[in-house]
Protein backbone atom coordinates (compact mmCIF):
# COMPACT_ATOMS: atom_id res chain seq x y z
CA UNK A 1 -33.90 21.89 40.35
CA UNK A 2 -30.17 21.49 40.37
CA UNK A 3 -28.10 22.85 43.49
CA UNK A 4 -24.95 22.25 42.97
CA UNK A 5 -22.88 20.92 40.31
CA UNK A 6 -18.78 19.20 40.54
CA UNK A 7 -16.54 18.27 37.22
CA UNK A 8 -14.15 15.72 37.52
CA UNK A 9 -12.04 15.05 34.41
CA UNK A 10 -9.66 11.96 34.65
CA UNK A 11 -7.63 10.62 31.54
CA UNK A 12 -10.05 9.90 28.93
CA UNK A 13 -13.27 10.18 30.78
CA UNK A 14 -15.08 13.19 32.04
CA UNK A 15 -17.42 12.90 35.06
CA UNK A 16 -20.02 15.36 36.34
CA UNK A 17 -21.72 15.56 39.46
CA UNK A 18 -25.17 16.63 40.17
CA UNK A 19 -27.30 17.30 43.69
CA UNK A 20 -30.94 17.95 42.77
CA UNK A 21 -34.63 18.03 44.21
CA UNK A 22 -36.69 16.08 42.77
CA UNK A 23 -40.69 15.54 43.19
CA UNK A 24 -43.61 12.86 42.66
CA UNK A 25 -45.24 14.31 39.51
CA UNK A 26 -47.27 12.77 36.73
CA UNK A 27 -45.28 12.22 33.78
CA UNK A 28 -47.58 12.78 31.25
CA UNK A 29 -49.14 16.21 29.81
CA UNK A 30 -53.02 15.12 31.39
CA UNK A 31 -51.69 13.98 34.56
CA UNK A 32 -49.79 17.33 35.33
CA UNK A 33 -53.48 19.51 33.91
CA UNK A 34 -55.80 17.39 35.78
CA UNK A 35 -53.29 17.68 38.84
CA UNK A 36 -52.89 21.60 38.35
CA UNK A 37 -56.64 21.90 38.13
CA UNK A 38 -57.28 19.56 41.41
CA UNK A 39 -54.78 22.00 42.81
CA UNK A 40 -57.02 25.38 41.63
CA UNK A 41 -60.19 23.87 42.69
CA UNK A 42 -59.39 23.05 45.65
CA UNK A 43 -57.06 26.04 47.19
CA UNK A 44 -60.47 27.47 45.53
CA UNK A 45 -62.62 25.94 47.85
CA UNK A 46 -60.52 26.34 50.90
CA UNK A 47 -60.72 29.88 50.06
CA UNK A 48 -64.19 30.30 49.65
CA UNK A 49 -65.24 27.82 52.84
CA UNK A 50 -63.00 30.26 54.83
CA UNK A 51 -64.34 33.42 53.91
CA UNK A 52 -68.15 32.06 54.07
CA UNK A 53 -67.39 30.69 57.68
CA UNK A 54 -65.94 34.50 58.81
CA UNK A 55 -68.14 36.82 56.82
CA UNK A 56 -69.31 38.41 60.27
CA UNK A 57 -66.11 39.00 61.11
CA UNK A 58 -63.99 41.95 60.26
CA UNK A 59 -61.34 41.33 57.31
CA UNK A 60 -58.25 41.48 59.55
CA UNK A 61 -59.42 38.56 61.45
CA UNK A 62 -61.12 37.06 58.02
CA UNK A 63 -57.61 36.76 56.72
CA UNK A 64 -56.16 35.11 59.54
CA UNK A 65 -58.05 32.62 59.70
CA UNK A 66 -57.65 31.76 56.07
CA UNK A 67 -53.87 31.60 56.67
CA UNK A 68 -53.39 28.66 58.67
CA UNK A 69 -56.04 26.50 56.52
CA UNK A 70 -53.93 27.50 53.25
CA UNK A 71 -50.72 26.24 55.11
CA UNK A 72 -51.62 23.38 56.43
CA UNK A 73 -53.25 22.59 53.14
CA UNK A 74 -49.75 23.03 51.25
CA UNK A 75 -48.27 21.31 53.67
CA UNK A 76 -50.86 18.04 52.71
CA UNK A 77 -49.77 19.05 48.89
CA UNK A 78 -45.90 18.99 49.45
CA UNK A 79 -46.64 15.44 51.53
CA UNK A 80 -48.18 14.42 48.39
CA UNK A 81 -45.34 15.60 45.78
CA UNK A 82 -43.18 13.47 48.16
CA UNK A 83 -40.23 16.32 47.47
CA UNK A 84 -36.69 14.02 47.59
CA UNK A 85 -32.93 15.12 46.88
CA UNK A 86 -31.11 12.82 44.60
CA UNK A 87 -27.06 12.73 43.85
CA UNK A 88 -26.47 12.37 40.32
CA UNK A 89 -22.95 11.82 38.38
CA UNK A 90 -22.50 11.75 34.59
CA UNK A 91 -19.52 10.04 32.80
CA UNK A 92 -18.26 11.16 29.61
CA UNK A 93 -16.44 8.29 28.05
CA UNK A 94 -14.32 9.58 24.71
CA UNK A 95 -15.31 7.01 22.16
CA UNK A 96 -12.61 4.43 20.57
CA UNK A 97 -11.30 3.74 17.78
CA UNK A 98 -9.20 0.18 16.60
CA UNK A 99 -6.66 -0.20 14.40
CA UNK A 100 -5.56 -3.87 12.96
CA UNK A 101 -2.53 -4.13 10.53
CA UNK A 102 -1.34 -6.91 8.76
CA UNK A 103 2.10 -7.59 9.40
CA UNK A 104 2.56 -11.10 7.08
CA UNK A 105 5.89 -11.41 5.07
CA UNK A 106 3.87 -10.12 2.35
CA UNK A 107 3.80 -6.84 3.61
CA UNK A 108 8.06 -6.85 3.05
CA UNK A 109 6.41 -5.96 -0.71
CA UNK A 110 6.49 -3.02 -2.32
CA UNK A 111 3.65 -0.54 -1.62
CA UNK A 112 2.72 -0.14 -5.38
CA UNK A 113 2.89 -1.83 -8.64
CA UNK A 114 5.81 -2.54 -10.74
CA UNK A 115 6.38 0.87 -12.78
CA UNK A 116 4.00 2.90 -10.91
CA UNK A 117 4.93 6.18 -9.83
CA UNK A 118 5.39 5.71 -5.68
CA UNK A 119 7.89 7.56 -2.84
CA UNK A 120 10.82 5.35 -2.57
CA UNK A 121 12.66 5.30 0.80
CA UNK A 122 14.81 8.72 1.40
CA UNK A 123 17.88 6.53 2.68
CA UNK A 124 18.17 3.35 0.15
CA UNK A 125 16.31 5.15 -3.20
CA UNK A 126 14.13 1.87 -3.00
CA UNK A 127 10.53 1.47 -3.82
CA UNK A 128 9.19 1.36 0.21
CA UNK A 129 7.69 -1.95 1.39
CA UNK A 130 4.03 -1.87 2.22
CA UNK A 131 4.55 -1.91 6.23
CA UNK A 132 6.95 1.24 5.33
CA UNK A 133 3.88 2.75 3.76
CA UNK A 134 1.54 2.00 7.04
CA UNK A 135 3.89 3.48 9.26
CA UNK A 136 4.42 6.34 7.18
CA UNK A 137 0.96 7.21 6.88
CA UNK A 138 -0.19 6.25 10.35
CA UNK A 139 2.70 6.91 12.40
CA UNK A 140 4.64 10.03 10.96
CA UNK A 141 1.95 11.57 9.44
CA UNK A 142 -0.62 13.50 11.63
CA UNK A 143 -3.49 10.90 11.33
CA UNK A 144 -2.80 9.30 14.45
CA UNK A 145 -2.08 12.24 16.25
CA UNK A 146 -5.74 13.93 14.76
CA UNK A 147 -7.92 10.95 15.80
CA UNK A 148 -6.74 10.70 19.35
CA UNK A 149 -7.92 14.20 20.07
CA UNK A 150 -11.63 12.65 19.74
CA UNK A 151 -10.84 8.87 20.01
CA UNK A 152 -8.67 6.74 21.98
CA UNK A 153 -6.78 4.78 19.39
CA UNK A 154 -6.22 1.04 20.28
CA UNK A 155 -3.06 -0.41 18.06
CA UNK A 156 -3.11 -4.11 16.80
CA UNK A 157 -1.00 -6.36 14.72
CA UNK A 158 -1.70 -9.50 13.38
CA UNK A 159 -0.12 -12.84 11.24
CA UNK A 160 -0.02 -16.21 11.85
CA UNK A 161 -1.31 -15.07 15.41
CA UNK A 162 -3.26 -11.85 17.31
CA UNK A 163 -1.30 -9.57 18.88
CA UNK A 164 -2.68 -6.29 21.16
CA UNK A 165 -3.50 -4.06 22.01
CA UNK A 166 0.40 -3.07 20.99
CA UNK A 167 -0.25 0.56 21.83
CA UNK A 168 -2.74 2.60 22.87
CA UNK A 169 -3.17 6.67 21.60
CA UNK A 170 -5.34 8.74 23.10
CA UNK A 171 -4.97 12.41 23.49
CA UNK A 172 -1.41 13.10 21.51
CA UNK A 173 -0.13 11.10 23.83
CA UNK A 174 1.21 7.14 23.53
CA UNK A 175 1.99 4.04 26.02
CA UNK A 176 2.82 1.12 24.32
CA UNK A 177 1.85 -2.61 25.45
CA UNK A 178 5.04 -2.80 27.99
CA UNK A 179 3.52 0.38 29.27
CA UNK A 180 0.40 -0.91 29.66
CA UNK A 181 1.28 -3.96 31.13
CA UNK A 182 3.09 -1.71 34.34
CA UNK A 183 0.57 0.80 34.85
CA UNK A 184 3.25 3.57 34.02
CA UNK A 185 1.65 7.07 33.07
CA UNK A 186 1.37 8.35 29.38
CA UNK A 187 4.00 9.22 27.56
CA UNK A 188 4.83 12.38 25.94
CA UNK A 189 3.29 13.49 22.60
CA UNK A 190 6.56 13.09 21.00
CA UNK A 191 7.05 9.14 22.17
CA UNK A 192 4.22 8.98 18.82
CA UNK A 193 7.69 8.68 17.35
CA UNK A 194 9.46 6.04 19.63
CA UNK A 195 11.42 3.56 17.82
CA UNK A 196 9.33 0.78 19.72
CA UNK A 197 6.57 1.25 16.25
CA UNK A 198 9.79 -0.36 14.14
CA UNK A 199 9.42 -3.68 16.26
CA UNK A 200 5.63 -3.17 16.52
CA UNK A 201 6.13 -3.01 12.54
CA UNK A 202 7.92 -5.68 11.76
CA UNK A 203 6.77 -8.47 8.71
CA UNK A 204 7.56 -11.79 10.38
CA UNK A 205 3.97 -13.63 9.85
CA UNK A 206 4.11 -17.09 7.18
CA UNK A 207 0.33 -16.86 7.48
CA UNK A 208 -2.76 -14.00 7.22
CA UNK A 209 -5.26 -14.95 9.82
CA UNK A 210 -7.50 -12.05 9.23
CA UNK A 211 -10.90 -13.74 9.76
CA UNK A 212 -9.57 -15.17 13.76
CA UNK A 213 -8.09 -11.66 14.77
CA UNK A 214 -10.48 -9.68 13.65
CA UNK A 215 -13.34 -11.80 15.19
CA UNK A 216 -10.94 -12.03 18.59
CA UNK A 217 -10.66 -8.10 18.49
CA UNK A 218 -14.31 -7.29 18.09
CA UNK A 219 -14.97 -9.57 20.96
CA UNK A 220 -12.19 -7.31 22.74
CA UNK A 221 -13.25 -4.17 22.00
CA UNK A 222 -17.15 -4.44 21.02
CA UNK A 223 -19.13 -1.73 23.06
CA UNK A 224 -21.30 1.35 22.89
CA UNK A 225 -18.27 3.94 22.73
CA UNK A 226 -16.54 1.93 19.93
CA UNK A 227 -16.38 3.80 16.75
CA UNK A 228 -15.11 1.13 14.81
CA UNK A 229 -12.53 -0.49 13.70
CA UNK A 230 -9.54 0.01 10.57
CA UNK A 231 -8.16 -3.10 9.16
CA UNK A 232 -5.20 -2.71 6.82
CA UNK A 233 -4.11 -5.54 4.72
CA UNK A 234 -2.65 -6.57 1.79
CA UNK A 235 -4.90 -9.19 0.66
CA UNK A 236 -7.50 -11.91 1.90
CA UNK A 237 -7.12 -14.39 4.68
CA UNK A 238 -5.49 -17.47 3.40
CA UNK A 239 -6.20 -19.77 6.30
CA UNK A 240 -7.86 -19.63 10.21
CA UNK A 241 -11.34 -18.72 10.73
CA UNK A 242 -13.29 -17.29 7.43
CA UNK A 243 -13.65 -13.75 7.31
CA UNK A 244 -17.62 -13.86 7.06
CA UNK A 245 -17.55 -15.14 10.39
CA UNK A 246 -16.14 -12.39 12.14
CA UNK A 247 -18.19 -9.67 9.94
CA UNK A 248 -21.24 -12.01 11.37
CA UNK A 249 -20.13 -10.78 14.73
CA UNK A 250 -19.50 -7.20 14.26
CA UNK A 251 -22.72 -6.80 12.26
CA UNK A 252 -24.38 -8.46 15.82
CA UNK A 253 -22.35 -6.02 17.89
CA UNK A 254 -23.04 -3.29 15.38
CA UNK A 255 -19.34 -2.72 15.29
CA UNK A 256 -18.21 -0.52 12.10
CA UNK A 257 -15.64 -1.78 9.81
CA UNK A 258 -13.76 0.03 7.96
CA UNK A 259 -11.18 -1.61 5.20
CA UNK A 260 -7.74 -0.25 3.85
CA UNK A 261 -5.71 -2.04 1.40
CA UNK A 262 -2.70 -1.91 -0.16
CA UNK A 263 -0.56 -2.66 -2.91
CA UNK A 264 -2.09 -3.70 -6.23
CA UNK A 265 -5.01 -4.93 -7.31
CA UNK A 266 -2.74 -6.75 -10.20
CA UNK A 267 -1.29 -9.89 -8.76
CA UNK A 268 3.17 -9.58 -9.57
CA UNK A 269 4.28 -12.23 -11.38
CA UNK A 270 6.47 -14.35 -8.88
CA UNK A 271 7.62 -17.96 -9.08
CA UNK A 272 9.35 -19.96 -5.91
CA UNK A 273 11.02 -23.31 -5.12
CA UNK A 274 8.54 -24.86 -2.87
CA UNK A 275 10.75 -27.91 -1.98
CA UNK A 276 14.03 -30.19 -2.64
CA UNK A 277 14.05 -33.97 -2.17
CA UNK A 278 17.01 -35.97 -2.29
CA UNK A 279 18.37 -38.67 0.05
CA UNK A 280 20.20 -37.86 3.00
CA UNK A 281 22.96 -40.71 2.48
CA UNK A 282 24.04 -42.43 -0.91
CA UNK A 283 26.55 -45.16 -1.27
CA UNK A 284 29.50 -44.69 -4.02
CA UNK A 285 29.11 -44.71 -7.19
CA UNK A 286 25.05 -45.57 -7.01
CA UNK A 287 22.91 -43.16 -8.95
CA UNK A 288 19.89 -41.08 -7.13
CA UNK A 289 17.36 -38.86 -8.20
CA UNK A 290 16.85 -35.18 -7.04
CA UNK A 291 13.83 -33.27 -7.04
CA UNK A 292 12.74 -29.83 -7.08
CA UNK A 293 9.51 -28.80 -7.21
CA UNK A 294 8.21 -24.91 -8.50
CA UNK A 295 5.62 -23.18 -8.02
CA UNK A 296 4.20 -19.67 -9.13
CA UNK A 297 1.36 -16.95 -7.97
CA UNK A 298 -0.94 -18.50 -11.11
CA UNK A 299 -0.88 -15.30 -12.35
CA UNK A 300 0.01 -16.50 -15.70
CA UNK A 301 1.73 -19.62 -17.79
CA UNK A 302 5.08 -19.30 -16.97
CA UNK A 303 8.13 -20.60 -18.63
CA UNK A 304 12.14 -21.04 -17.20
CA UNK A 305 14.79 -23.31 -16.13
CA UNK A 306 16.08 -25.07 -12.54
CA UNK A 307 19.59 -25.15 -13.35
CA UNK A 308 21.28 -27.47 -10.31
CA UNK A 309 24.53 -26.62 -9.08
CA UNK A 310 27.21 -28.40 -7.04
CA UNK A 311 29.99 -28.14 -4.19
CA UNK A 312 31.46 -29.81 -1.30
CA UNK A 313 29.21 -29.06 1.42
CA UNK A 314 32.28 -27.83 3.87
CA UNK A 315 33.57 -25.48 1.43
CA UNK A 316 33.24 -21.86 1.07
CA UNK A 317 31.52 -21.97 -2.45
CA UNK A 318 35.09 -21.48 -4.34
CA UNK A 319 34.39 -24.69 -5.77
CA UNK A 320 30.43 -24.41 -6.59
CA UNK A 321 29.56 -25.85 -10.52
CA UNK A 322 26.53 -25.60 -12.30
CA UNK A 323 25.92 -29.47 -13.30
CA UNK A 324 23.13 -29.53 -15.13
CA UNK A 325 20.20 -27.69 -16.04
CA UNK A 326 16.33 -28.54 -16.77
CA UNK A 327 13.31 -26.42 -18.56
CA UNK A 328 9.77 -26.37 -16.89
CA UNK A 329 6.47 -24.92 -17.51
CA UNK A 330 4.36 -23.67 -14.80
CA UNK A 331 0.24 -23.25 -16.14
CA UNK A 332 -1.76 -20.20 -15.36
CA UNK A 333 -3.64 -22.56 -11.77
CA UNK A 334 0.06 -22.14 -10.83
CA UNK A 335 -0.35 -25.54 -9.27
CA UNK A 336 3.46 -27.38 -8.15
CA UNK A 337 5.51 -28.90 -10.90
CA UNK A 338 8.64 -31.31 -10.35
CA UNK A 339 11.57 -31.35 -12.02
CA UNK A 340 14.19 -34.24 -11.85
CA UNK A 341 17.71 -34.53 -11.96
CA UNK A 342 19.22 -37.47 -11.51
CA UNK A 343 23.18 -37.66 -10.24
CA UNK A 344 25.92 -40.20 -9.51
CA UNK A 345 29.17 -39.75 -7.43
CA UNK A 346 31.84 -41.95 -7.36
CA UNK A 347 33.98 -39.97 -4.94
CA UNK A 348 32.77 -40.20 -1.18
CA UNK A 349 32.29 -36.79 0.82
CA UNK A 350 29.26 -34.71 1.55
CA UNK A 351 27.96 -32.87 -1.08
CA UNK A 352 25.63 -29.61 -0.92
CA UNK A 353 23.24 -28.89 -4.12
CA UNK A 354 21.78 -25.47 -4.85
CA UNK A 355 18.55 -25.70 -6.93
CA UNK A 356 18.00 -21.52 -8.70
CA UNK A 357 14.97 -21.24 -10.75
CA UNK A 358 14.56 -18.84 -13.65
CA UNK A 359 12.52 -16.95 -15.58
CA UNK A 360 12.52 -17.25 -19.21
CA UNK A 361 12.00 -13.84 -19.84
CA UNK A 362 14.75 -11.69 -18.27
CA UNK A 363 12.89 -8.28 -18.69
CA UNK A 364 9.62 -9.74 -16.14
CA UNK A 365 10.18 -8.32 -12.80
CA UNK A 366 9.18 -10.53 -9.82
CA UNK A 367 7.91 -10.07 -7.03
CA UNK A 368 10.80 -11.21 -5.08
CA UNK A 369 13.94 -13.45 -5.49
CA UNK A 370 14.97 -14.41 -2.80
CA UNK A 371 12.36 -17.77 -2.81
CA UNK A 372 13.50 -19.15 -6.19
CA UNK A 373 16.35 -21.28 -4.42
CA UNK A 374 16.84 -24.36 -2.28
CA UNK A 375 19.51 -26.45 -0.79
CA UNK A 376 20.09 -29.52 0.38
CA UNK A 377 22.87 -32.12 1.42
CA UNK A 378 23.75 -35.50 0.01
CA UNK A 379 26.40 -37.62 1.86
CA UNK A 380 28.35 -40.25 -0.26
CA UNK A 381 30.01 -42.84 1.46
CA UNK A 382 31.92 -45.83 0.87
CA UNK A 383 31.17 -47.82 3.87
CA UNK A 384 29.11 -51.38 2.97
CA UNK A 385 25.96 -52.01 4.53
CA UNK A 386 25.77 -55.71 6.20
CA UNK A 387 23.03 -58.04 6.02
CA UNK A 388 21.45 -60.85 6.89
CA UNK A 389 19.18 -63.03 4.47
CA UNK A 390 17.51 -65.79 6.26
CA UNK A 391 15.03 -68.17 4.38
CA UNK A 392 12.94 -71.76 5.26
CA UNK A 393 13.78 -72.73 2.23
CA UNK A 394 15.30 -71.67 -1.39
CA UNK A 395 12.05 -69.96 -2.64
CA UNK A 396 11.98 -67.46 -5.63
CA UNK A 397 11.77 -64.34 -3.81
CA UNK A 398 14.67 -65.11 -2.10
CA UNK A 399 16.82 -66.06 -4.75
CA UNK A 400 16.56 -62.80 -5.97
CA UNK A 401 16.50 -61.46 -3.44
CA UNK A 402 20.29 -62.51 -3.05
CA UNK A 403 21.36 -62.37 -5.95
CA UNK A 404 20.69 -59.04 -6.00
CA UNK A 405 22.06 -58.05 -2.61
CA UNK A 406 25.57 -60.02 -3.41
CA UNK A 407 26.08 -57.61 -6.63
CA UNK A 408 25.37 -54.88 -4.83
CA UNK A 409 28.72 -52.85 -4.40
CA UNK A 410 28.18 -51.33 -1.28
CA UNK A 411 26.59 -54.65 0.70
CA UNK A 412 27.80 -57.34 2.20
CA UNK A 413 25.62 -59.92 2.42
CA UNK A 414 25.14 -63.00 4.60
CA UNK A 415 22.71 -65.95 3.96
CA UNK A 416 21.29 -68.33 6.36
CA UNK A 417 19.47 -70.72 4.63
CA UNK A 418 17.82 -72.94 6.92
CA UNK A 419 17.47 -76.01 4.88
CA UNK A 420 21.56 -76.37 5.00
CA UNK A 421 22.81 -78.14 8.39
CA UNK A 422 26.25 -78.07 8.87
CA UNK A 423 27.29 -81.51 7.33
CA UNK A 424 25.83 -80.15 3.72
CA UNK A 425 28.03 -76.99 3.96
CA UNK A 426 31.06 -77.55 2.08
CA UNK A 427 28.20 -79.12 -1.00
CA UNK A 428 26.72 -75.81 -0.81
CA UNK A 429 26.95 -72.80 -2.45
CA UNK A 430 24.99 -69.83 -2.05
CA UNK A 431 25.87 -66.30 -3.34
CA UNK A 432 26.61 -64.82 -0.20
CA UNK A 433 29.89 -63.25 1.55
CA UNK A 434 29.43 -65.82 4.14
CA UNK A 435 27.22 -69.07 4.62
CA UNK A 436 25.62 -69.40 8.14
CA UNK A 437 24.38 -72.36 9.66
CA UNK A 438 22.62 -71.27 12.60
CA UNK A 439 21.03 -67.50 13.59
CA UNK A 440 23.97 -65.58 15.87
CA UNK A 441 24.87 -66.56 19.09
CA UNK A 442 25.17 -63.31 20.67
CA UNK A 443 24.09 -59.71 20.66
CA UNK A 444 27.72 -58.62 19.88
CA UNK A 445 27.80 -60.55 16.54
CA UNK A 446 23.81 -59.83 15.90
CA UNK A 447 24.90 -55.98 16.24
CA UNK A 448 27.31 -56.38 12.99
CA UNK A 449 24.02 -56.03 11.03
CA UNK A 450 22.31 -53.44 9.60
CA UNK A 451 19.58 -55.15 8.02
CA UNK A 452 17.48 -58.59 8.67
CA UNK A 453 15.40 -59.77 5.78
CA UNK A 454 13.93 -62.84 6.78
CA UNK A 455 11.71 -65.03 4.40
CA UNK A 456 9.46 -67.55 6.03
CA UNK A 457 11.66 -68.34 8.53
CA UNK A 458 11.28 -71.21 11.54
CA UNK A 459 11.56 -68.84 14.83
CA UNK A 460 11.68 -71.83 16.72
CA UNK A 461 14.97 -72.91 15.52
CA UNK A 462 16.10 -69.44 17.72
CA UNK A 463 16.83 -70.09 21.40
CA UNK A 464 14.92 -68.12 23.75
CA UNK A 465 18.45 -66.01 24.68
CA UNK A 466 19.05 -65.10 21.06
CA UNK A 467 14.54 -64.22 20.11
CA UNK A 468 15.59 -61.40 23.69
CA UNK A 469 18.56 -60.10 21.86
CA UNK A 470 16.90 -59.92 18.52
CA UNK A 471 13.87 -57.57 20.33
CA UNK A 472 16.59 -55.64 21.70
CA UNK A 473 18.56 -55.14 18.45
CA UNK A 474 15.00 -54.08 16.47
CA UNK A 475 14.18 -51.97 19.62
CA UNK A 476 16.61 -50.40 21.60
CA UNK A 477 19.28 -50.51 18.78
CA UNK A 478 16.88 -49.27 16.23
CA UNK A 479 18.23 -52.59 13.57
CA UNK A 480 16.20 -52.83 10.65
CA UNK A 481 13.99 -56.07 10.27
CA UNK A 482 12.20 -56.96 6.90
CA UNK A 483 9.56 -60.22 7.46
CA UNK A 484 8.37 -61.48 4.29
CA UNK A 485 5.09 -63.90 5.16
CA UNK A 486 4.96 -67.72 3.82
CA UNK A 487 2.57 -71.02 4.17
CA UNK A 488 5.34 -73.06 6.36
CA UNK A 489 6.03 -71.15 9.68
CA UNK A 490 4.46 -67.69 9.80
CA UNK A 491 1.36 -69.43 10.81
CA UNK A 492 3.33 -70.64 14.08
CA UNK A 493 3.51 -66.63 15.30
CA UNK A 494 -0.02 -66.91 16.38
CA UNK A 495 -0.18 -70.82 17.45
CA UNK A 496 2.89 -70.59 19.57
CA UNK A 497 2.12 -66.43 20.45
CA UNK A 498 3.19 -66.58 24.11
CA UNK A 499 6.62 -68.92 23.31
CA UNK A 500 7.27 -66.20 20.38
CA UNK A 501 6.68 -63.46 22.39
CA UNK A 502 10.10 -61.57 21.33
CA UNK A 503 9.53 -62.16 17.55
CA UNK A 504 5.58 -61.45 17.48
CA UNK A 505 6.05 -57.79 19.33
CA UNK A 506 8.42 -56.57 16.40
């Protein structure tokens, strides 16, 4: 029996409070007849024992008697009833709702298929990107505002990485995640408008982790007033967590899932320059390869050119060339293909290349453009590299070794050929810009070097002073050591480790 009742209704959640009196009763349908007919027979029997016992007596004092047995009796009955009051409160929760939205670069796309009939945006007459779409649909249309009159709508985003809840919508009414962060009190109904959804709404994700934030969200939000949850997308998860994982979960949480896409269902046709290798630093007048590499959607075979232009890299582009152009085919697996060039500048300066590849067909419409160019610097120089040959002995590698080295335009090379002592010099001749007779005597004219490339050589002919600043040169001034194994004295690195401590460690 309920006495009194009090309503509380706070935010989202209504409560209810109840005072009531309760008793000890069977539960079941026998229990309550076989109690009701204990209760008969014997008020039945107190009756009749009371009458028998005063049947001399006249009926005034025949029904007094009876009165005090038949109250002290329900006084036994309401002992056994065990009568109790019990405070009760209810809590109305208003169930929830969860919204995830892609927000990879893809969504930058248009909302619909190449020629298909779609709302293009008011202010530029352009076809409206797909995030344009989601806000239009969830944000300025009604939709939002109709489920958080039953549900309170929890807004997430997600990329390369999980991000929410951004806002939260419940009752017309909107606090976004700084709001919810501070505690500060809902905002008004119109604030479903705030220009805080355009940086909410932004595409700036490289990857679509679907399968890890929808599994982290469901773990968030997975409960008994969840009414499940919207995912909108463009496509499938390309890398994180597999999607079957997290529909594992929500199928053991009973969580509802509930799929929008957009776009097309028709891949666009869309090629892009995945990458551009050339070296950083070339010396004048020696030739070097550049590479780009394309790729495409594998939509189709695809046909076009890379054509490779030119200009000084400090320049405004006044002076940009196209130098050369090359054809490539791209098959339908739209796997990577390479294309080469292959340049040579005689005129030192830094140069800047712009790689622009293009379709074949001029009347296909791709996806986008704005990936089907790279650039890349190339610094030509003049300056010669010096280095130092050193050999045990006159051995075939490292004749041509130094032969090649001393025709080399941009190096000067020096040759320390440890067979020569310094009587046999002037009977000598090596090709070489300078004949040494013994390794350099200090770190100052060690440091003139760019490059070591040592053949076999006798490290104990080195002094202990000059193995130190040879460590230091390799390590601390990052010189550039080439060690070219023989039968003579690279044995001696581990038979003498500890006296070749300096050489061994490089």
């Amino acid at each position: 029996m309920t006495l009194w009742r009090t309503t509380v209704v706070v935010a989202q959640t209504a409560t209810e409070s109840f005072k009531t009196i309760e008793f000890t009763l069977p539960e079941s349908v026998a229990g309550m007849f076989v109690l009701l007919a204990g209760l008969v027979v014997l008020f039945g029997l107190a009756v009749r024992t009371s009458l028998k016992d005063s049947r001399f007596l006249k009926t005034g004092w025949r029904v007094a008697l009876l009165i005090p047995r038949l109250v002290v009796l329900g006084m036994l009955i309401a002992i056994v009833v065990n009568p109790s009051q019990r405070d009760q409160t209810s809590r109305t929760e208003q169930s929830r709702v969860g919204v995830l939205v892609d927000t990879s670069l893809s969504m930058d796309y248009p909302a619909a298929e190449s020629g298909a009939a779609e709302s293009p945006n008011p202010e530029s007459g352009e076809p409206i990107s797909r995030l344009e779409a989601v806000r239009q649909t969830l944000i300025d249309s009604e939709l939002l505002r109709q489920l958080s009159k039953i549900h309170t709508v929890s807004f997430y985003t997600f990329d390369s990485a999980f991000r929410g809840p951004q806002a939260v919508i419940a009752n017309r009414e909107v606090r976004f995640a700084e709001d919810l962060d501070s505690g500060a009190s809902e905002a008004s109904p119109e604030v479903i408008d705030h220009p805080l959804w355009q940086q909410i709404l932004v595409a700036q994700g490289s990857e679509t982790r679907l399968g890890e934030a929808l599994h982290e969200m469901i773990g968030q939000m997975a409960g008994r007033t969840l009414s499940g949850i919207v995912v909108v997308t463009d496509g499938q998860s390309n890398v994180g967590l597999n999607p079957l994982v997290a529909r594992q979960r929500a199928e053991r949480s009973r969580t509802r899932l509930i799929a929008v896409g957009l776009g097309s269902p028709i891949p666009q046709t869309n090629i892009w320059v995945v990458g551009m290798q050339a070296p950083a630093d070339v010396h004048r007048g020696d030739p070097f390869d550049l590479t780009v590499i394309v790729q495409s959607n594998g939509v189709e075979p695809l046909q076009g050119i890379v054509e490779l232009y030119e200009q000084s890299a400090e320049g405004d582009g006044s002076d940009r060339r196209r130098v050369a152009e090359k054809p490539f085919t791209i098959e339908a697996d739209g796997l990577p293909v390479p294309v080469g060039f292959s340049r040579q500048i005689t005129v030192p300066g830094q140069y800047e290349y712009l790689a622009k590849a293009v379709l074949n067909d001029a009347s296909r419409n791709e996806l986008t453009i704005e990936d089907n160019q790279r650039h890349c610097r190339v610094e030509v120089t003049d300056r010669r590299m010096k280095v130092l040959v050193i050999s045990s002995g006159p051995m075939r590698e490292y004749r041509f070794v130094r032969n090649m080295l001393f025709r080399h335009t941009g190096i000067d090379s020096d040759v320390w050929l440890q067979t020569i002592t310094g009587d046999d010099t002037a009977m000598v001749s090596q090709e070489a810009t300078k004949l040494l007779t013994e390794f350099p005597v200090s770190a100052a004219e060690l440091a003139k070097y760019n490059v070591i490339v040592a053949f076999d050589p006798d490290w104990q002919r080195l002094s202990a002073e000059q193995r130190q600043f040879l460590n230091r040169w390799v390590h601390r001034d990052a010189g550039g050591m080439i060690a070219v194994a023989g039968e003579l004295h690279t044995p001696q690195l581990a038979l003498v480790a500890d006296e070749l401590r300096d050489v061994t460690v490089l």
